[in-house]
N, C-alpha and C. Protein backbone atom coordinates (compact mmCIF):
# COMPACT_ATOMS: atom_id res chain seq x y z
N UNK A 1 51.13 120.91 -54.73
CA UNK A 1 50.77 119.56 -55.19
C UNK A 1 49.25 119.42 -55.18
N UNK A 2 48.65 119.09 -56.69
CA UNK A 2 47.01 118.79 -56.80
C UNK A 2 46.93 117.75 -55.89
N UNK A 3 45.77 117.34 -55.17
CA UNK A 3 45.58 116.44 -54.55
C UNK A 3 44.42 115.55 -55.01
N UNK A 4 43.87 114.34 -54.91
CA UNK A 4 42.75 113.67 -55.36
C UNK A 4 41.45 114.39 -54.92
N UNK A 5 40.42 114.74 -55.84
CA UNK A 5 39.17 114.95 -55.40
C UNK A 5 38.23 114.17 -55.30
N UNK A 6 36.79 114.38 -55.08
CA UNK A 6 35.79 113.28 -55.04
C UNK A 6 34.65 113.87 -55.66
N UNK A 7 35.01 114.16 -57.37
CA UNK A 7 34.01 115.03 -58.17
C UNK A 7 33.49 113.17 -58.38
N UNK A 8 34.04 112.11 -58.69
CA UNK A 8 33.76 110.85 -59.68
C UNK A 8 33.09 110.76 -58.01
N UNK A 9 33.39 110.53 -57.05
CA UNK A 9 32.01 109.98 -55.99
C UNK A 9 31.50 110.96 -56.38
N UNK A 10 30.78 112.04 -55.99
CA UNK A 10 29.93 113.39 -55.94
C UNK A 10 28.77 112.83 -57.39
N UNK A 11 29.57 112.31 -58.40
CA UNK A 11 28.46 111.99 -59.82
C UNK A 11 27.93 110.70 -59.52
N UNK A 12 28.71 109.51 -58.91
CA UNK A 12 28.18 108.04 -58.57
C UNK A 12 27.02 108.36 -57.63
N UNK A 13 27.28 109.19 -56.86
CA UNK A 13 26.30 109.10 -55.24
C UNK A 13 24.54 110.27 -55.91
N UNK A 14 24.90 110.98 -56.62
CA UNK A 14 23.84 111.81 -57.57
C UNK A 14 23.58 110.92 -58.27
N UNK A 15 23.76 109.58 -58.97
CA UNK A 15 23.60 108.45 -59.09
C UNK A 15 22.33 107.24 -58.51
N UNK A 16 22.68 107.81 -57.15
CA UNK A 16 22.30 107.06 -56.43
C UNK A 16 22.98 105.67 -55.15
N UNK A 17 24.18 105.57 -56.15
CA UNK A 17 25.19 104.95 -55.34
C UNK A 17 25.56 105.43 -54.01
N UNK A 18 25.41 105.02 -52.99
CA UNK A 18 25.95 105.06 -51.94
C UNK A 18 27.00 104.90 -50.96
N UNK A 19 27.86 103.41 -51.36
CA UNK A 19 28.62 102.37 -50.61
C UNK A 19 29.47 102.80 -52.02
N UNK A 20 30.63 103.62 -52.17
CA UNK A 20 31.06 103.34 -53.68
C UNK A 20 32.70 103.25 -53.24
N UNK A 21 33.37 102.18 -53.33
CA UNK A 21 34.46 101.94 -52.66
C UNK A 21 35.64 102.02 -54.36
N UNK A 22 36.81 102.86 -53.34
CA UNK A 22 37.87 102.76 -54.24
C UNK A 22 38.97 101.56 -53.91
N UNK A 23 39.65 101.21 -55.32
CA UNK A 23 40.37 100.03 -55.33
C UNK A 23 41.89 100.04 -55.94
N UNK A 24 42.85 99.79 -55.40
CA UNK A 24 43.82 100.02 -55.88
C UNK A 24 45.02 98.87 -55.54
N UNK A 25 46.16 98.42 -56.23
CA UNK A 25 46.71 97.20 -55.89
C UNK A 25 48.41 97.89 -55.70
N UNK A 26 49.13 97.17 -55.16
CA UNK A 26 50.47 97.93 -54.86
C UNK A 26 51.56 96.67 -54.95
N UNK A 27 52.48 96.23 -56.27
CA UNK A 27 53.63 95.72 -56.00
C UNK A 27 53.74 94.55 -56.97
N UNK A 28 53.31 95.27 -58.63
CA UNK A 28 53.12 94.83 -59.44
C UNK A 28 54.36 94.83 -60.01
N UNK A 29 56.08 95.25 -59.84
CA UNK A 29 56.82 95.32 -60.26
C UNK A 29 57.64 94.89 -59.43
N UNK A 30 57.81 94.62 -58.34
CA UNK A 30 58.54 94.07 -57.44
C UNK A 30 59.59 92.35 -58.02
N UNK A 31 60.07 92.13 -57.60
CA UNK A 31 60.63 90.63 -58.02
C UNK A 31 60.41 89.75 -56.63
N UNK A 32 59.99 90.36 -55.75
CA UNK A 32 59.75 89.10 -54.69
C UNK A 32 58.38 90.18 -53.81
N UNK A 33 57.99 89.40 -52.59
CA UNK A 33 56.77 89.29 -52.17
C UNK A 33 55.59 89.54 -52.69
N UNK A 34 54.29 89.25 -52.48
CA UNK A 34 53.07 89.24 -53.00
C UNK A 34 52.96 90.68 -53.43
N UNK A 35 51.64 90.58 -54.17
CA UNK A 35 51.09 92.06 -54.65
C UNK A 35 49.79 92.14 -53.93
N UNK A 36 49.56 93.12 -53.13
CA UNK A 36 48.79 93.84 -51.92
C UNK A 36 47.75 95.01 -52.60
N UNK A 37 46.39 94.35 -52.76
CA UNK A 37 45.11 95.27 -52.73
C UNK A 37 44.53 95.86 -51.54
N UNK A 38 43.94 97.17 -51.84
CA UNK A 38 43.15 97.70 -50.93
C UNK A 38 41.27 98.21 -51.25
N UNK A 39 40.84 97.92 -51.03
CA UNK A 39 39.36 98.79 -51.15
C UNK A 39 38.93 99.65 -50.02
N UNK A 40 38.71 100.58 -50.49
CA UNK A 40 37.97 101.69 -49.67
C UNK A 40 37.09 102.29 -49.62
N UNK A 41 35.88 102.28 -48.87
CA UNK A 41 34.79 103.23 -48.82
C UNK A 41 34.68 104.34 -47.86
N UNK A 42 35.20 105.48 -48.34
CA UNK A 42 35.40 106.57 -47.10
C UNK A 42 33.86 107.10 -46.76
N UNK A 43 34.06 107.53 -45.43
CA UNK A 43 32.60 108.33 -45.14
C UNK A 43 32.74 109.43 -45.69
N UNK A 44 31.55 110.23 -46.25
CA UNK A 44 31.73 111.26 -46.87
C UNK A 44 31.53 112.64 -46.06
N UNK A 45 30.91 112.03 -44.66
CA UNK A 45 31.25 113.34 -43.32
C UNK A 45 32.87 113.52 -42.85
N UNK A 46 33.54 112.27 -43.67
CA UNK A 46 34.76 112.41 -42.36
C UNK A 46 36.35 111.61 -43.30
N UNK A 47 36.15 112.90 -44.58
CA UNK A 47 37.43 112.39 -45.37
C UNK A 47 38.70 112.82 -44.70
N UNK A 48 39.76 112.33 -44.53
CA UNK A 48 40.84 112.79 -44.01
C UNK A 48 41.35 113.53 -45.38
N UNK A 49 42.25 114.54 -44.73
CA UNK A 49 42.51 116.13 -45.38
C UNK A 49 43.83 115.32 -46.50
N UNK A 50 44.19 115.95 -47.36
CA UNK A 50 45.68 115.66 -48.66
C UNK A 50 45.49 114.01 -49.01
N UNK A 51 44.54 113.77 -49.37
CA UNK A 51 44.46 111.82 -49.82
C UNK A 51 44.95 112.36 -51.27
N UNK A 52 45.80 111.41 -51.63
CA UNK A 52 46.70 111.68 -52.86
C UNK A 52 47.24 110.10 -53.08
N UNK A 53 47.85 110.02 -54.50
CA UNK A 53 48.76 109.11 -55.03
C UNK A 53 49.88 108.73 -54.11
N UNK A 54 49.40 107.92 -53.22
CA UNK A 54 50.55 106.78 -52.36
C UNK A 54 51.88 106.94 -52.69
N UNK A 55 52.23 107.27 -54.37
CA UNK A 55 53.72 107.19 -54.49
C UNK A 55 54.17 108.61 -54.47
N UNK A 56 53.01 109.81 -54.29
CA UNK A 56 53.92 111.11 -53.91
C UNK A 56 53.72 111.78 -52.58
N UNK A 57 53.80 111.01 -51.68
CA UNK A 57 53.52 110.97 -50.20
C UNK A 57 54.55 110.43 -49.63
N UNK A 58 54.80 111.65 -48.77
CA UNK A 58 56.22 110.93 -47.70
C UNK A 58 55.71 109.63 -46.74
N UNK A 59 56.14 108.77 -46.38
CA UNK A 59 56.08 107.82 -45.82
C UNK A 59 55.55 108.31 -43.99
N UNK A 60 55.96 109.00 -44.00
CA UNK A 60 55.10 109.64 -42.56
C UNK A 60 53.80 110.20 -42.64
N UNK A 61 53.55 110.86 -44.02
CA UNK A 61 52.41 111.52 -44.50
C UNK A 61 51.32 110.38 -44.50
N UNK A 62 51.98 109.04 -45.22
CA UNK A 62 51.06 107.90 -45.47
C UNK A 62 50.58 107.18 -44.33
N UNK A 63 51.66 107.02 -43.43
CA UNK A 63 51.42 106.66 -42.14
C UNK A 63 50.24 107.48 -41.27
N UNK A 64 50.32 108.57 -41.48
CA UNK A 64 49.14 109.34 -40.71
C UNK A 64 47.75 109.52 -41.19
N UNK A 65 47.98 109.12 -42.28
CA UNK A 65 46.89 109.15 -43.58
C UNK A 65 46.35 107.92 -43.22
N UNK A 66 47.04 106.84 -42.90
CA UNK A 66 46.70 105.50 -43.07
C UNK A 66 46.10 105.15 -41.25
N UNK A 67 46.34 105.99 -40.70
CA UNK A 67 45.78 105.98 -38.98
C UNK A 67 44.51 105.91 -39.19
N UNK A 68 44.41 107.55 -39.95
CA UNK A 68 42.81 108.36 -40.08
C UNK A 68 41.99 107.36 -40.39
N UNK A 69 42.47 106.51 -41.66
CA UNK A 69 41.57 105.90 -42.66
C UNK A 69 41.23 104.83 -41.38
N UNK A 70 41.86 103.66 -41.27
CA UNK A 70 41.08 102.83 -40.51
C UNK A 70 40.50 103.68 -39.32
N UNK A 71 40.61 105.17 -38.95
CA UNK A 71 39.39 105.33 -37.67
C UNK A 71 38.55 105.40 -38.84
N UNK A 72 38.03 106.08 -39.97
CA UNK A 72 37.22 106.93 -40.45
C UNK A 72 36.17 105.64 -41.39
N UNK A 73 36.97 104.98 -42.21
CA UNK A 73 36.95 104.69 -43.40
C UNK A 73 36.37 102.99 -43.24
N UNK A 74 35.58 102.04 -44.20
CA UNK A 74 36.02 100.62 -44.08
C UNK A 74 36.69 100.32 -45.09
N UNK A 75 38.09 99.71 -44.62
CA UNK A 75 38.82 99.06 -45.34
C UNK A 75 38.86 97.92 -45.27
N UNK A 76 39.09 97.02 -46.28
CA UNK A 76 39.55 95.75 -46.23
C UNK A 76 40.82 95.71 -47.33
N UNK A 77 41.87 94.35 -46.99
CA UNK A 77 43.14 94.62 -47.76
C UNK A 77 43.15 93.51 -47.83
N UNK A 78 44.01 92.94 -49.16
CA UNK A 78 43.93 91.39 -49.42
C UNK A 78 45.60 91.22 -50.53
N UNK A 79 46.15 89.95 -50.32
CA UNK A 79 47.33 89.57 -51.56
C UNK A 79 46.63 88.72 -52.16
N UNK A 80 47.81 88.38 -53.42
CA UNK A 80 47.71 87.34 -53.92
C UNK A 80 49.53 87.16 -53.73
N UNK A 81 49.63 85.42 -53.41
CA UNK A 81 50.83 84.99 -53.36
C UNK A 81 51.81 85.16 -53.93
N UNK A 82 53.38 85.03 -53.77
CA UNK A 82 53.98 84.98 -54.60
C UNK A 82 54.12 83.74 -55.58
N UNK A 83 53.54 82.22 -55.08
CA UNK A 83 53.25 81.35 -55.72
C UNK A 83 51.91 81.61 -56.83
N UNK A 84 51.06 82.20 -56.10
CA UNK A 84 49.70 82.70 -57.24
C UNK A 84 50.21 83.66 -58.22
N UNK A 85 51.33 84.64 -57.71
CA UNK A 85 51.86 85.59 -58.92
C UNK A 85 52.51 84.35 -60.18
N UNK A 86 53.47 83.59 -59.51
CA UNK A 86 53.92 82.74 -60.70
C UNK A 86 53.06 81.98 -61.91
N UNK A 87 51.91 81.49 -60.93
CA UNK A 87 50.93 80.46 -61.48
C UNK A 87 50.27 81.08 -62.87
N UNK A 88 49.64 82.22 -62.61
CA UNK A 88 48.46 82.85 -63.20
C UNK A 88 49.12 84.50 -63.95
N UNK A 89 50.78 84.68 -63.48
CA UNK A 89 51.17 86.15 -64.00
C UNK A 89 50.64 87.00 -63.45
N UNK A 90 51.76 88.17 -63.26
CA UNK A 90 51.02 89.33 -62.05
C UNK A 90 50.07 90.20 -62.40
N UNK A 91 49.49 89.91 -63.98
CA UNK A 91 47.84 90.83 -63.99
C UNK A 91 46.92 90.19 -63.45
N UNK A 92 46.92 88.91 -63.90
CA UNK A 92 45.71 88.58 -63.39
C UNK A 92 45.61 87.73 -61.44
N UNK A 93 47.04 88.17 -60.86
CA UNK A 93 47.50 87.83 -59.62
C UNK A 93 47.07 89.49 -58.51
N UNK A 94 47.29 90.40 -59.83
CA UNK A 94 47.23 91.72 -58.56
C UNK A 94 45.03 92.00 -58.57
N UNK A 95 44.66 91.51 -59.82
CA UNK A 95 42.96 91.84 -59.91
C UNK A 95 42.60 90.63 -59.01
N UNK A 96 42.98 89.46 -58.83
CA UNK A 96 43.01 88.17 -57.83
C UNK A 96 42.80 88.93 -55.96
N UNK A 97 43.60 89.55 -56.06
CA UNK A 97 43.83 90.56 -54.65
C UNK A 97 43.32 91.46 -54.73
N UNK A 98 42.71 92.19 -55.28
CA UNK A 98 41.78 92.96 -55.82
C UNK A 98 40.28 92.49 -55.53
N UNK A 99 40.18 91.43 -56.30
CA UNK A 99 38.76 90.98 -55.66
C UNK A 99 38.89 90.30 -54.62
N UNK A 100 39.65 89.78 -53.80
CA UNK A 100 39.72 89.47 -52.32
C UNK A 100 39.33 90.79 -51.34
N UNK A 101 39.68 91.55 -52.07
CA UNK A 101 39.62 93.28 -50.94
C UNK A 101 38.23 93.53 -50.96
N UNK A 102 38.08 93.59 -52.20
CA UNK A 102 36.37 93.79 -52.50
C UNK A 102 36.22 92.88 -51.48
N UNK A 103 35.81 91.16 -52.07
CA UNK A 103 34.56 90.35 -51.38
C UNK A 103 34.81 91.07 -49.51
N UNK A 104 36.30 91.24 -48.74
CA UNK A 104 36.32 91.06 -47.83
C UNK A 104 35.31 92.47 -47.55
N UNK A 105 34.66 93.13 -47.93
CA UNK A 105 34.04 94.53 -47.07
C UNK A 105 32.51 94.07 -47.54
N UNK A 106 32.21 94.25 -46.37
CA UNK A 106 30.97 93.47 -45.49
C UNK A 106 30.00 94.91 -44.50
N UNK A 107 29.03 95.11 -45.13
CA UNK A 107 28.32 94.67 -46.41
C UNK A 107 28.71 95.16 -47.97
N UNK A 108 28.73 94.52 -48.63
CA UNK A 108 29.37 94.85 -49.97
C UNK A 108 29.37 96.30 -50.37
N UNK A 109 30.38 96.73 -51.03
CA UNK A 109 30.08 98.45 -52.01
C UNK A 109 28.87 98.60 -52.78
N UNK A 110 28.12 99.08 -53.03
CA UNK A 110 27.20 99.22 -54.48
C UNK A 110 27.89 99.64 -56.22
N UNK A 111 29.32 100.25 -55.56
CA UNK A 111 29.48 100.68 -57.11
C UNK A 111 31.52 100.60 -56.74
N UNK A 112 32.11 100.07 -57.58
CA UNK A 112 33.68 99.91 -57.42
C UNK A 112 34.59 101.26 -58.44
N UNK A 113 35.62 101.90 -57.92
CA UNK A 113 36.12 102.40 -58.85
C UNK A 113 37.27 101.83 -58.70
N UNK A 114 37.88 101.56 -60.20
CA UNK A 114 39.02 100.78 -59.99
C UNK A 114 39.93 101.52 -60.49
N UNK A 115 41.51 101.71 -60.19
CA UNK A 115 42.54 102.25 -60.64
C UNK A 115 43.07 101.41 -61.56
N UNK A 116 43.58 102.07 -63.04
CA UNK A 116 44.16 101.24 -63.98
C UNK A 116 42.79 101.62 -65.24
N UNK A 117 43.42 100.70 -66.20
CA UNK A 117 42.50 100.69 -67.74
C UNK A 117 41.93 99.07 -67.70
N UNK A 118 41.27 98.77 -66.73
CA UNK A 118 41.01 96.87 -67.02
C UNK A 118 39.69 96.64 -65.28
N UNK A 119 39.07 96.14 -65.67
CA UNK A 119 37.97 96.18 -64.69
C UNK A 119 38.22 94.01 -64.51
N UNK A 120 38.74 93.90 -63.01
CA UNK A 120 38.95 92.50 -63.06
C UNK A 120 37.77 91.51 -63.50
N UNK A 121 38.03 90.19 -64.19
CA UNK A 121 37.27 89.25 -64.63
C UNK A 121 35.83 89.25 -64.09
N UNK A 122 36.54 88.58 -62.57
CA UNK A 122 35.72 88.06 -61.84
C UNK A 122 34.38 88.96 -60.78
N UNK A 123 35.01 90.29 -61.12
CA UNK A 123 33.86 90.88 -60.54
C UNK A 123 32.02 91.05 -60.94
N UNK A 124 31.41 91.12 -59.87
CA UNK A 124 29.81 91.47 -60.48
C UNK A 124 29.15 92.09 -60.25
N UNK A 125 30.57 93.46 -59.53
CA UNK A 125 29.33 94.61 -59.32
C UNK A 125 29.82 95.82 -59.81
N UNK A 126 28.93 96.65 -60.19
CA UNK A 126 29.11 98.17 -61.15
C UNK A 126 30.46 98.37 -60.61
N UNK A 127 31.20 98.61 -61.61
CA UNK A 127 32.47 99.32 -61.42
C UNK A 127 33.16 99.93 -63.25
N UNK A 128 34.22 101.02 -62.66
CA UNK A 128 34.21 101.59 -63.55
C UNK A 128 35.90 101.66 -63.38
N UNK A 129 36.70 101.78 -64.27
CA UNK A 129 37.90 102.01 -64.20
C UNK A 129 38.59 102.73 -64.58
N UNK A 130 39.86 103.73 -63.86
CA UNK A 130 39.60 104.74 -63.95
C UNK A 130 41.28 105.06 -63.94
N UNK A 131 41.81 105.39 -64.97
CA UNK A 131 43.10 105.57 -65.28
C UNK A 131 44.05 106.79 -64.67
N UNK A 132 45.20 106.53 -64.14
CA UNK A 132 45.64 107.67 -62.71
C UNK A 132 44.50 107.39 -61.78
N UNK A 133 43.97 106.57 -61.42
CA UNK A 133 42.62 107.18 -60.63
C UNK A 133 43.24 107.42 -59.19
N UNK A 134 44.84 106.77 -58.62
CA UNK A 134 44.95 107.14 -57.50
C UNK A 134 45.47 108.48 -57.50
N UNK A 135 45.38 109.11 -58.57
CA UNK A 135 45.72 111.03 -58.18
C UNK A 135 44.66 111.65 -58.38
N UNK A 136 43.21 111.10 -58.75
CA UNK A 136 41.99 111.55 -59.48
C UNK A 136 41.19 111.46 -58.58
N UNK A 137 40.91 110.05 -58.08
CA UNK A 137 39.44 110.09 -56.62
C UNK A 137 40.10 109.88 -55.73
N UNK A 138 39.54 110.17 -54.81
CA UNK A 138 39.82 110.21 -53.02
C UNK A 138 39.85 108.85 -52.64
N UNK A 139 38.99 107.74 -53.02
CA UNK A 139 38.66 106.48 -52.60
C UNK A 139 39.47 105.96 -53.26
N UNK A 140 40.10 105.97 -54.43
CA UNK A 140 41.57 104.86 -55.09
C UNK A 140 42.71 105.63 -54.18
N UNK A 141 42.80 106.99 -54.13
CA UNK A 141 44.44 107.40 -53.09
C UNK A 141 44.24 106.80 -52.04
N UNK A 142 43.07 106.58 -51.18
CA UNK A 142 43.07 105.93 -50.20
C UNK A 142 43.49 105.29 -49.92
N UNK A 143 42.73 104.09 -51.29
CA UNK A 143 43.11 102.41 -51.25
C UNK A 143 44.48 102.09 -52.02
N UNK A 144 45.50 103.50 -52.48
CA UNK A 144 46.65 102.88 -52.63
C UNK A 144 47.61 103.15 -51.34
N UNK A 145 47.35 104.08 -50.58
CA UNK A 145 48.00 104.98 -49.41
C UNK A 145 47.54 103.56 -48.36
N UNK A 146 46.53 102.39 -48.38
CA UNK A 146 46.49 101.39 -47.31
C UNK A 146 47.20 100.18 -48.19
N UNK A 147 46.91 99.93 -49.42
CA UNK A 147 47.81 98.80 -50.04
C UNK A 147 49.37 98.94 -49.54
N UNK A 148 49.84 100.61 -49.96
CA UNK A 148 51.40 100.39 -49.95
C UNK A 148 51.93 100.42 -48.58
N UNK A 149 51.22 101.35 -47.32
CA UNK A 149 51.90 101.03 -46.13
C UNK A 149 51.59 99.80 -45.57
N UNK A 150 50.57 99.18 -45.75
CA UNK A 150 50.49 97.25 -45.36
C UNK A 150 52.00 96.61 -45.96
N UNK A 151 51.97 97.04 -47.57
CA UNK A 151 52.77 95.86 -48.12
C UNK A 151 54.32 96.04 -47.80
N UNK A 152 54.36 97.58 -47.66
CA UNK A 152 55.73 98.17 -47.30
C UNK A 152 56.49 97.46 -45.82
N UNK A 153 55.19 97.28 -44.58
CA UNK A 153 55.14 97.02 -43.70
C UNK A 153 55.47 95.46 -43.70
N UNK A 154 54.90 94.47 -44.54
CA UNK A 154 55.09 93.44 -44.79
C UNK A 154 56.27 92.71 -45.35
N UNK A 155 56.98 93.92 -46.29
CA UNK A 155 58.42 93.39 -46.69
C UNK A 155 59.65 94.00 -45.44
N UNK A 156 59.40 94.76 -44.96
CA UNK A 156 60.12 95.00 -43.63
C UNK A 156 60.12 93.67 -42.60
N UNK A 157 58.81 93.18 -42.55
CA UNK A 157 58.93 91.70 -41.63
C UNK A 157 59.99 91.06 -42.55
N UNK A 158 60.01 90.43 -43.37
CA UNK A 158 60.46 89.51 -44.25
C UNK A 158 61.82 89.59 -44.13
N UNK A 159 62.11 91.12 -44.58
CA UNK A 159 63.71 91.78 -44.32
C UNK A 159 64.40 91.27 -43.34
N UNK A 160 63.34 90.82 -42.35
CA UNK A 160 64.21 90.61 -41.12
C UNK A 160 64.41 89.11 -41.12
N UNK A 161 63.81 88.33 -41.82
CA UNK A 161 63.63 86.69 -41.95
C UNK A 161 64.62 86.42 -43.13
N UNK A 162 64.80 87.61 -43.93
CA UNK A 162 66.35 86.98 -45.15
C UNK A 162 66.90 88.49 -45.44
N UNK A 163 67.34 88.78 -44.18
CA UNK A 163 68.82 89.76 -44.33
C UNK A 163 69.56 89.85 -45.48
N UNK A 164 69.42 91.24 -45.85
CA UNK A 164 71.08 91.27 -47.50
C UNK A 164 70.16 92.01 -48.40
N UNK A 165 69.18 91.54 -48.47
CA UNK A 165 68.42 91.71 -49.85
C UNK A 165 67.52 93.30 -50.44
N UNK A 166 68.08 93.64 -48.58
CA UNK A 166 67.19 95.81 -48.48
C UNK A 166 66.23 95.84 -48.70
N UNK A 167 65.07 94.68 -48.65
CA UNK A 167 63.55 94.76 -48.98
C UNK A 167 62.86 95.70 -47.81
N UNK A 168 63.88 96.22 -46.59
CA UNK A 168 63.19 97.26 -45.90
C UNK A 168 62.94 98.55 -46.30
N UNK A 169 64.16 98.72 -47.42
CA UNK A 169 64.33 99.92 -48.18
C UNK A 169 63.63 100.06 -49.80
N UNK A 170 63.99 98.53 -50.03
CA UNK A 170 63.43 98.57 -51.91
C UNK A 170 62.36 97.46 -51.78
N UNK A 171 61.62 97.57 -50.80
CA UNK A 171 60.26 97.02 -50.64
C UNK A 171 60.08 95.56 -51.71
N UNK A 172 61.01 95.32 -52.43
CA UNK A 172 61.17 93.86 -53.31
C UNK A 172 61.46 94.23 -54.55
N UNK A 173 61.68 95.84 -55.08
CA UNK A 173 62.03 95.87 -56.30
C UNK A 173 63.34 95.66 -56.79
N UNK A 174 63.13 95.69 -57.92
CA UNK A 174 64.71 95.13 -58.56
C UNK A 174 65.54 96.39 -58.23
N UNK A 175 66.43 96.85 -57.30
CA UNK A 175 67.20 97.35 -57.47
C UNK A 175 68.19 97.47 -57.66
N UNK A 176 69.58 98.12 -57.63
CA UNK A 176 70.71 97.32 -58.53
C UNK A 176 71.21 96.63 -57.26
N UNK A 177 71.20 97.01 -55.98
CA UNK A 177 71.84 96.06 -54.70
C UNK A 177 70.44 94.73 -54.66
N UNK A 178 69.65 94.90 -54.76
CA UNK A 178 68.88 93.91 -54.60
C UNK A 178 69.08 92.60 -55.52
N UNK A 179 69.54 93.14 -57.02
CA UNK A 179 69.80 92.16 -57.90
C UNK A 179 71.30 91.39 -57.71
N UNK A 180 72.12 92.49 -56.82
CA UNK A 180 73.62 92.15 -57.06
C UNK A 180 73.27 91.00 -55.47
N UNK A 181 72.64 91.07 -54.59
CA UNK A 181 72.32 90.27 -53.49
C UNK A 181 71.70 88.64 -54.03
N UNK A 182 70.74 88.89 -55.03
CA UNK A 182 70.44 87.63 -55.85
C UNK A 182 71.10 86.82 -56.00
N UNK A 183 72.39 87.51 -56.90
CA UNK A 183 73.27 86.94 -57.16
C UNK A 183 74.70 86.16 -56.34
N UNK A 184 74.16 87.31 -54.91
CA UNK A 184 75.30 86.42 -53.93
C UNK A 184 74.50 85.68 -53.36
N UNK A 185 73.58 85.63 -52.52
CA UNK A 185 72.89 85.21 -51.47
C UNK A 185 72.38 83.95 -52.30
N UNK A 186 71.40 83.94 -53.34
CA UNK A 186 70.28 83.22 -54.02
C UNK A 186 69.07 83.74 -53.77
N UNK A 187 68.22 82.49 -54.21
CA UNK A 187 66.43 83.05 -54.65
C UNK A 187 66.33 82.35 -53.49
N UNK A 188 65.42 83.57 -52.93
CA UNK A 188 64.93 83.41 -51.44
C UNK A 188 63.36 82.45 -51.77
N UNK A 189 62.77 82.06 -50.67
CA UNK A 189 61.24 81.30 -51.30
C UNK A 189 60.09 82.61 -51.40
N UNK A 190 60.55 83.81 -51.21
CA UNK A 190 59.94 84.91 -51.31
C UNK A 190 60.13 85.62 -52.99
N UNK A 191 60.90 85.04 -53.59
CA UNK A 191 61.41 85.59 -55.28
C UNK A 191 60.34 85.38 -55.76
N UNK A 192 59.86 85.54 -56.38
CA UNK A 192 59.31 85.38 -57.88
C UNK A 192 59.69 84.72 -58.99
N UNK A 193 59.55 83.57 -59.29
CA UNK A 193 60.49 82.67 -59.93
C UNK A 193 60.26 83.15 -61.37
N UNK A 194 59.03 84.04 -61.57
CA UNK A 194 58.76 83.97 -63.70
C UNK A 194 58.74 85.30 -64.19
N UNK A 195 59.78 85.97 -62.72
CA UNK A 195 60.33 87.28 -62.86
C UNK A 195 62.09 86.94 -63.51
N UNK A 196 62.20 87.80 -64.60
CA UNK A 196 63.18 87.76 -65.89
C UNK A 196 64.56 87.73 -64.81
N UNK A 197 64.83 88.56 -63.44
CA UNK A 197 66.17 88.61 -62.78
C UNK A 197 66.20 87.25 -62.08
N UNK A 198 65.09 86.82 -61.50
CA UNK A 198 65.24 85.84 -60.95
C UNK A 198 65.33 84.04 -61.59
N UNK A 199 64.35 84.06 -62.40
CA UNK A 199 64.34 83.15 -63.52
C UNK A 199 65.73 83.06 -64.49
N UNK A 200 66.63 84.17 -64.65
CA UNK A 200 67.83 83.94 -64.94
C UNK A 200 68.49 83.54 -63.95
N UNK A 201 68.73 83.96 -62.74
CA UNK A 201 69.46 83.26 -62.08
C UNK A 201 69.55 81.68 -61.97
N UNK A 202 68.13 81.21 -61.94
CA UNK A 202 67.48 79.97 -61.09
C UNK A 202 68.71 79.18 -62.53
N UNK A 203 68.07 79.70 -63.70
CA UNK A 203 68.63 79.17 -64.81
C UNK A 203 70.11 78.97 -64.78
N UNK A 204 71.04 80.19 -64.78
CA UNK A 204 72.07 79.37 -64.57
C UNK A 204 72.62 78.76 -63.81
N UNK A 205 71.86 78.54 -62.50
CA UNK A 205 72.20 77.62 -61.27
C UNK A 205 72.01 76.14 -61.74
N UNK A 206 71.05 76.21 -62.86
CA UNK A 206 70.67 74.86 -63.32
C UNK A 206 71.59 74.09 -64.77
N UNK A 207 72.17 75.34 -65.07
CA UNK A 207 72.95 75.41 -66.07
C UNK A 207 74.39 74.45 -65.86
């Protein structure tokens, strides 16, 4: 398995960039709980070894990955609601949490790499965006390897606050027990209401 390199830092920092933090968001498909950003600026004396794409990492791998990083690394991690997902739609709800991750790292990055094809609105500092970037730079695998064990971690609490629904296992995605639970249980205040499984339901309850 290729793993992420840090040729895109190695050209930013020959640059001149210094502080160049990777950014990545986790739980853009889900039908219930928030969508969870991460930013990362790793030290470049003290990368932890196999940083890779969050989704081809065993869950123990990420866990140990995700130790290193907060000794090594500054992270900051941020959502946007599941009420802010409804309000505003989950693109411009997961770049919302996105720039929360950013503002929260203190003192700011000098240069952002962002995962995806779309550089958020509201940002105002050099950044570049960078498609696969969490299998490409070291600083987006990072910041998806701390987005997904936070958010993973976060729908496990929840799991335990509305039993039935396996969000310990399908972390909030539509799966086919998760949808068939919808349908027995109902829309938890954790759903996503202007998500198509859930928004049908609500509908024919109203029906």
């Amino acid at each position: 398995m290729s793993t992420a390199d840090d040729s895109l830092e190695q050209a930013l920092q020959a640059q001149g960039f210094l502080r160049i933090a990777g950014v990545d968001e986790v739980g853009r498909g889900p039908i219930a709980g928030p969508v969870t950003a991460a930013a990362v600026i790793l030290d470049p004396q003290a990368k932890p070894e196999g940083l890779n794409d969050s989704k081809k990492l065993t869950a123990r791998r990420r866990e140990t990955l995700e130790r290193a990083l907060w000794d090594s690394a500054e992270v900051a991690i941020a959502h946007a609601s599941v009420e802010e997902i409804d309000e505003i739609n989950i693109l411009r709800a997961s770049h919302l949490a996105m720039e929360r991750a950013i503002a929260a790292l203190d003192p700011p990055p000098d240069f952002l790499l962002i995962d995806g094809n779309m550089i958020p609105a509201g940002l105002t500092l050099p950044a570049r965006a960078v498609v696969g970037g969490d299998a490409r730079s070291v600083s987006i695998s990072a910041a998806s390897i701390m987005a997904k064990t936070c958010r993973d971690r976060l729908m496990v609490d929840l799991a335990q606050q509305h039993p039935g629904y396996g969000w310990e296992s399908n972390a909030g995605y539509p799966t086919k027990s998760h949808k068939q639970a919808l349908r027995n249980l109902g829309v938890t205040p954790h759903h996503r209401r202007s998500f198509r499984p859930v928004h049908n339901i609500l509908y024919q309850e109203n029906t």
